[in-house]
Protein backbone atom coordinates (compact mmCIF):
# COMPACT_ATOMS: atom_id res chain seq x y z
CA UNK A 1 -33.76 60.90 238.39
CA UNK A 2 -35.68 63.75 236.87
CA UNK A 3 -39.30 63.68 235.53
CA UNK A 4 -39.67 65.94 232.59
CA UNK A 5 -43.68 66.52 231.51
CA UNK A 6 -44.24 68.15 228.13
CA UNK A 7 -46.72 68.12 224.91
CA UNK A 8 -44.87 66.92 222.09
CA UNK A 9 -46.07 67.47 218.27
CA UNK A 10 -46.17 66.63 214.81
CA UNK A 11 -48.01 68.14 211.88
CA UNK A 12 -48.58 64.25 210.75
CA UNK A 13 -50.22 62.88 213.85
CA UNK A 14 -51.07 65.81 216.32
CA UNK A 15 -50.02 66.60 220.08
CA UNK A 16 -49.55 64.51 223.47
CA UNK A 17 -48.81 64.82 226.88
CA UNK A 18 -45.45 63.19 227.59
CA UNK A 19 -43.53 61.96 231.15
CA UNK A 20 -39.72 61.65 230.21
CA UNK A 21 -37.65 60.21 232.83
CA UNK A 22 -33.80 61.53 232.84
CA UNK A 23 -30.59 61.13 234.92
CA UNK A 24 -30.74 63.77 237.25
CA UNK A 25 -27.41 64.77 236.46
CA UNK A 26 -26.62 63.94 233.13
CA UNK A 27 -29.87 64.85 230.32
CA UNK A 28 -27.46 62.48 227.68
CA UNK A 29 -29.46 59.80 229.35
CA UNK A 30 -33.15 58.51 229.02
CA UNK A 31 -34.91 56.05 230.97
CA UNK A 32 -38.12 56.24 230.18
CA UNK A 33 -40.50 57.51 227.90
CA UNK A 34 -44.18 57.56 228.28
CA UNK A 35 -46.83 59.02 225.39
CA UNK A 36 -50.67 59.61 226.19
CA UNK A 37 -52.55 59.05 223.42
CA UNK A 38 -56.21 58.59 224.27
CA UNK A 39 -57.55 59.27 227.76
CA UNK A 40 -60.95 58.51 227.18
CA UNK A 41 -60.82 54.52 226.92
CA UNK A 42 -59.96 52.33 229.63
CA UNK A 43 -56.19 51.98 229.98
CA UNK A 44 -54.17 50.17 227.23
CA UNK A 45 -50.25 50.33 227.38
CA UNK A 46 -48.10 48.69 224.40
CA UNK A 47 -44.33 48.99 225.93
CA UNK A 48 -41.97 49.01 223.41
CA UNK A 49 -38.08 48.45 223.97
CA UNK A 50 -35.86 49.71 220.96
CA UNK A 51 -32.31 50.59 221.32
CA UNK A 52 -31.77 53.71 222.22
CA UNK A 53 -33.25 56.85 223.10
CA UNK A 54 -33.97 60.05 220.62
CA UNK A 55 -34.17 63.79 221.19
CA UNK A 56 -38.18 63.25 220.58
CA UNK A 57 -39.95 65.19 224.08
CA UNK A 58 -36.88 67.36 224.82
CA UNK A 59 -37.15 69.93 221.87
CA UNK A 60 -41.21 69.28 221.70
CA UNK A 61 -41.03 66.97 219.06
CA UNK A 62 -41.08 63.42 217.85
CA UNK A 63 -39.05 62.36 215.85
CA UNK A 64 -39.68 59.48 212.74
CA UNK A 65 -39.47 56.61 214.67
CA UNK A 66 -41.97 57.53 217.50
CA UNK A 67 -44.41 58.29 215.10
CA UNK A 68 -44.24 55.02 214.00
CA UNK A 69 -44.34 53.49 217.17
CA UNK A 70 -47.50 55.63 217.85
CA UNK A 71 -49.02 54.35 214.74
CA UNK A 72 -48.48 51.08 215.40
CA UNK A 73 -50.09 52.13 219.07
CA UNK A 74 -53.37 53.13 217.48
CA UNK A 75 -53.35 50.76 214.87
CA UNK A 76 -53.52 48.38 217.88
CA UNK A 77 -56.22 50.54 219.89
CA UNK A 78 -53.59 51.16 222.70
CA UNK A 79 -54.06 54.20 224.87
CA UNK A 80 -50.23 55.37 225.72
CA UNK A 81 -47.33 53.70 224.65
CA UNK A 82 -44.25 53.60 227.32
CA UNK A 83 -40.57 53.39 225.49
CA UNK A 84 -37.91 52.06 227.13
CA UNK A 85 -34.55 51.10 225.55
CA UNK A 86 -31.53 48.85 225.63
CA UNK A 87 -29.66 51.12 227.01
CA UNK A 88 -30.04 54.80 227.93
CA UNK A 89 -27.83 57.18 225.75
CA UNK A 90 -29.93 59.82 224.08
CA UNK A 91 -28.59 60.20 220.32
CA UNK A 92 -30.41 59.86 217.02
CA UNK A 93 -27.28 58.23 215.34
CA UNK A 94 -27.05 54.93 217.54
CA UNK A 95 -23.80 53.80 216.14
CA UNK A 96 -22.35 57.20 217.64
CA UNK A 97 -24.76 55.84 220.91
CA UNK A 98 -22.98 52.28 220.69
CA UNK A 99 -19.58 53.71 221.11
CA UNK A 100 -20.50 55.02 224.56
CA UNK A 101 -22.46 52.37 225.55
CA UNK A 102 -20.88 50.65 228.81
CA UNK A 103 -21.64 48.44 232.07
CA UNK A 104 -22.26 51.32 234.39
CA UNK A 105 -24.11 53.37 236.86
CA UNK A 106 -26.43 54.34 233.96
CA UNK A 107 -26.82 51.27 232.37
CA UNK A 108 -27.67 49.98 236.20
CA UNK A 109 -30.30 51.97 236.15
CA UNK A 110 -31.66 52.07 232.77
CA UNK A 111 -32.11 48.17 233.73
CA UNK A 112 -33.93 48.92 237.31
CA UNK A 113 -36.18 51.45 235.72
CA UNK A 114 -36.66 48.64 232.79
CA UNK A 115 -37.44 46.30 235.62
CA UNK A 116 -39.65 48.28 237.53
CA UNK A 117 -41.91 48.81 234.39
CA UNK A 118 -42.53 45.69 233.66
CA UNK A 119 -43.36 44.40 236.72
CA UNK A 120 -45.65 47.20 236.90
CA UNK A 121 -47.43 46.31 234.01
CA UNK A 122 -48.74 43.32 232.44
CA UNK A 123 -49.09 44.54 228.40
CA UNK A 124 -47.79 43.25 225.75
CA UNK A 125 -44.00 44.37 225.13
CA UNK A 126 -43.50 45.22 221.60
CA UNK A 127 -39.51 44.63 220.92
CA UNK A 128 -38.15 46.59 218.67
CA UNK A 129 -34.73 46.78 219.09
CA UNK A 130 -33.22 46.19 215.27
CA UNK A 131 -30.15 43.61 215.08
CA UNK A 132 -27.88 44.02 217.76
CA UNK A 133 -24.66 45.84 216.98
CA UNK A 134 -22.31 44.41 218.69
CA UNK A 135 -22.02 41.50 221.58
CA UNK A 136 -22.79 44.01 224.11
CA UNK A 137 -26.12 45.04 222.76
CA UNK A 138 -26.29 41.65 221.57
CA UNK A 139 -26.08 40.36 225.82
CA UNK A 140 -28.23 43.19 227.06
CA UNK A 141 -30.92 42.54 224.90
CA UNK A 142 -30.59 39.07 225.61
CA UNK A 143 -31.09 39.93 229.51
CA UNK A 144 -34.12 41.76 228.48
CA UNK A 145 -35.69 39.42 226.80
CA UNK A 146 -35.77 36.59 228.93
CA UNK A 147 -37.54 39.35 231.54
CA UNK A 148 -40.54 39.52 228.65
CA UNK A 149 -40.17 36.34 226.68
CA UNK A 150 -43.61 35.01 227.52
CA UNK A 151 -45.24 38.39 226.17
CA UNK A 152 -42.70 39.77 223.80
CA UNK A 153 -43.79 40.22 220.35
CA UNK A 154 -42.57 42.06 217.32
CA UNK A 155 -44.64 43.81 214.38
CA UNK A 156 -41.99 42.22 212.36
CA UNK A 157 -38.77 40.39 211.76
CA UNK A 158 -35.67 41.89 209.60
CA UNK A 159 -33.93 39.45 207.42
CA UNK A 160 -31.22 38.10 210.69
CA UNK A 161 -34.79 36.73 212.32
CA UNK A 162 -34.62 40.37 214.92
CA UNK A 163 -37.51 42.35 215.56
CA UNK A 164 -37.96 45.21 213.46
CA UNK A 165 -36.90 48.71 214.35
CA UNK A 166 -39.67 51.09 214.03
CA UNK A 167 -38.20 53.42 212.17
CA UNK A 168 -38.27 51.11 209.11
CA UNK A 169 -42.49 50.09 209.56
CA UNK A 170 -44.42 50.66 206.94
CA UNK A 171 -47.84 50.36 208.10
CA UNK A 172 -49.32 49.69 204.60
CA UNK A 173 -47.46 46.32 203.81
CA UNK A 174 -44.29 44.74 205.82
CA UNK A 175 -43.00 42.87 203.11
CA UNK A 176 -40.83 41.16 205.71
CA UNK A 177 -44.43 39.96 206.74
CA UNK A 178 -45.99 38.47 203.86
CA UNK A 179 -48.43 41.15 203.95
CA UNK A 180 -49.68 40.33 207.79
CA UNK A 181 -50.63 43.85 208.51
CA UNK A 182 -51.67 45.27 212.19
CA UNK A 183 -51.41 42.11 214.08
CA UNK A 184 -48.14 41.43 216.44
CA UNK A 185 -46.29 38.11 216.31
CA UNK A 186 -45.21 36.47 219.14
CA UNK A 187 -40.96 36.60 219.19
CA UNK A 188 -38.38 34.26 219.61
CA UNK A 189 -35.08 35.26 220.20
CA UNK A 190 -32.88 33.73 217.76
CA UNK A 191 -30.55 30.99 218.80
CA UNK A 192 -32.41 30.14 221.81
CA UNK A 193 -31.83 32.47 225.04
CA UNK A 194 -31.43 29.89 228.01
């Protein structure tokens, strides 16, 4: 794997210092994405698992739903946030993501790294993955959750009872939420995961 430090930006909510971990030989895949925001507080880590990875620390910047995920960081006095994903193929389009998406060496390892992270750390895990796709996704975030189930939680639900993607927060009023603003809710998975 390859560890890729940069400062990322955004005229809305400033610079950080980013880790990005890579394939080694392949840069279409993420593993791992890790955002300082505050290093003068004792550490605080939110992890949040979406679906897949974006472009945001390879070009410098973050994209939409990063910022969100950083806002929802802050707005929960969290001092870096650590992104991992369902599975590891960088694209901003993840239907064009899905299509690629397969039980292999990289998925291995987005899981190990996945794995490796949370035993590492005891923090909250913020899921965020959106409705599954397909019955792939569908399994692998099942896996996944029953790794985190005792301290997964979601900002919010969409309509099918899954936890909110962050690219659709709105951290004035989730109307999905009845108005509960900056707290997290502890998630189920729907239709129980054995």
């Amino acid at each position: 794997m390859s560890i890729l430090n940069a400062n990322i930006k955004t005229e809305q909510i400033g610079s950080y210092k980013c880790e990005i971990l890579f394939d080694e030989n392949n840069k279409d895949y993420r593993y791992y994405l890790e955002i300082e925001l505050n290093t003068n507080s004792e550490k605080s880590s939110l992890i949040v698992i979406m679906l897949n990875p974006s472009y945001t620390g390879i070009n410098q910047k973050i994209d939409m739903t990063v910022q969100n995920v950083i806002s929802i960081a802050r707005l929960l006095n969290k001092t870096e946030v650590i992104v991992l994903n369902l599975y590891a193929i960088v694209n901003p389009d993840s239907s064009k993501a899905l299509s690629y998406f397969k039980e292999d060496k990289y998925n291995e390892k987005n899981l190990q790294v996945i794995d490796e992270v949370l035993n590492e750390n005891i923090s909250d895990v913020l899921v965020a993955w959106g409705k599954p796709k397909n019955e792939k996704i569908k399994k692998q975030a099942e896996k996944i959750f029953k790794k985190v189930r005792s301290r997964a939680y979601t900002f919010c639900k969409n309509t099918k009872e899954y936890p909110l993607h962050p690219k659709n927060f709105n951290k004035t009023r989730c109307v999905n939420c009845a108005g509960r603003i900056y707290k997290l809710h502890h998630f189920k998975f729907p239709k129980t995961v054995k």
